[in-house]
Protein backbone atom coordinates (compact mmCIF):
# COMPACT_ATOMS: atom_id res chain seq x y z
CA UNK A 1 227.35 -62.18 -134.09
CA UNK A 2 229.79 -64.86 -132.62
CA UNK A 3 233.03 -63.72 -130.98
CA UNK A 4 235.66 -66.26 -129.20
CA UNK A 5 238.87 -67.26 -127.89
CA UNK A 6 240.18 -70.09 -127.10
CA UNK A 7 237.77 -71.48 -124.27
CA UNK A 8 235.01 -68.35 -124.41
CA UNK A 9 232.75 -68.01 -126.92
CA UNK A 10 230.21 -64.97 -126.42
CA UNK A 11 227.00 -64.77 -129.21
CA UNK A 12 224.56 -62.02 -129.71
CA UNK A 13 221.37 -62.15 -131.86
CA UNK A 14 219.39 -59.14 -133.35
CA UNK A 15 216.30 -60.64 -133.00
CA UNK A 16 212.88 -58.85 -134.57
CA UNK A 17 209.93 -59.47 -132.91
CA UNK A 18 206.15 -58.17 -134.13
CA UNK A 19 203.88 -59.19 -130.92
CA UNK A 20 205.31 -58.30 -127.57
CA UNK A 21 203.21 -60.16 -124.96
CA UNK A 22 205.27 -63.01 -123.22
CA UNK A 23 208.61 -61.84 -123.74
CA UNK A 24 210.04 -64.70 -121.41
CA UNK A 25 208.77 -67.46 -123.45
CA UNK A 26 210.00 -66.47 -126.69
CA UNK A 27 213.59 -65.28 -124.91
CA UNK A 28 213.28 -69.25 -124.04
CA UNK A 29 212.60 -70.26 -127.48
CA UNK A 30 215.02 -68.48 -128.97
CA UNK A 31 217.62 -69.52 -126.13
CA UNK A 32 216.66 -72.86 -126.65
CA UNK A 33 216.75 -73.11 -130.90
CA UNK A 34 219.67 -71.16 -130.94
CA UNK A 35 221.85 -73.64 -128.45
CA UNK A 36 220.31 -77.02 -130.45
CA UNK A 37 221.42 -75.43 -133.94
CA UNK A 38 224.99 -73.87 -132.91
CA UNK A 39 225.60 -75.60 -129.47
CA UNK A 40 226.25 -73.61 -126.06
CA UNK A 41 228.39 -70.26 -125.77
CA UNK A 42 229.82 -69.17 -122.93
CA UNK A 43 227.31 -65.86 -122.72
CA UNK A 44 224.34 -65.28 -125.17
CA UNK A 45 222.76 -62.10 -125.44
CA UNK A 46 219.61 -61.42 -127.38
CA UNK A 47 218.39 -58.27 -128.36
CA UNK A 48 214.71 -57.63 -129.25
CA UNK A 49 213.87 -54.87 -131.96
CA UNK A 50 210.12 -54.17 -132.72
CA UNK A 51 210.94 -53.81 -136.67
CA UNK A 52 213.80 -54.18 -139.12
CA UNK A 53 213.41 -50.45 -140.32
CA UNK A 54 214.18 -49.59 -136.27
CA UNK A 55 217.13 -52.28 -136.45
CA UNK A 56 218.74 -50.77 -139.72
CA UNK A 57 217.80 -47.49 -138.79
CA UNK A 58 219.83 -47.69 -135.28
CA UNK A 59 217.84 -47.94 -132.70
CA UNK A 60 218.44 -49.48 -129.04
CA UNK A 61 216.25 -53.02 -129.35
CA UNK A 62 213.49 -52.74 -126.55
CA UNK A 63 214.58 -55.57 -124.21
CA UNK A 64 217.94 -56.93 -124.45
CA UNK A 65 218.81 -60.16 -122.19
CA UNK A 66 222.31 -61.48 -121.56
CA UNK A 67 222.50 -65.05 -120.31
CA UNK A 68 225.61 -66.72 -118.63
CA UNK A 69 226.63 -70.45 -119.03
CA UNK A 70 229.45 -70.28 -116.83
């Protein structure tokens, strides 16, 4: 989800993720695909769900990262 205006643009992903050992790297990853393919936002926060049943079914993701580009 993108939301802006004018000169801020803040994105969030919903991101699923089935093996959980070095969380930092693929926060990096995805940090680092998701700039190249949409360019930088002004904050990015990505949210880490262990399934898509726990995403559609509601429930908080279990690590959630917001990162500023001020």
């Amino acid at each position: 989800m993108s939301f802006s205006n004018g000169a801020n643009r803040d994105t969030e992903l919903q991101v699923i993720v089935y093996q959980y050992c070095n969380i930092d790297e693929v926060i990096a990853e995805i940090e680092t695909e998701h700039n190249q393919i949409n360019g930088t936002p002004t904050t990015l926060t990505i949210n880490l769900h262990h399934s898509k049943l726990s995403f559609h079914n509601g429930y908080k993701p279990f690590y959630t990262t917001p990162i500023n580009y001020d």
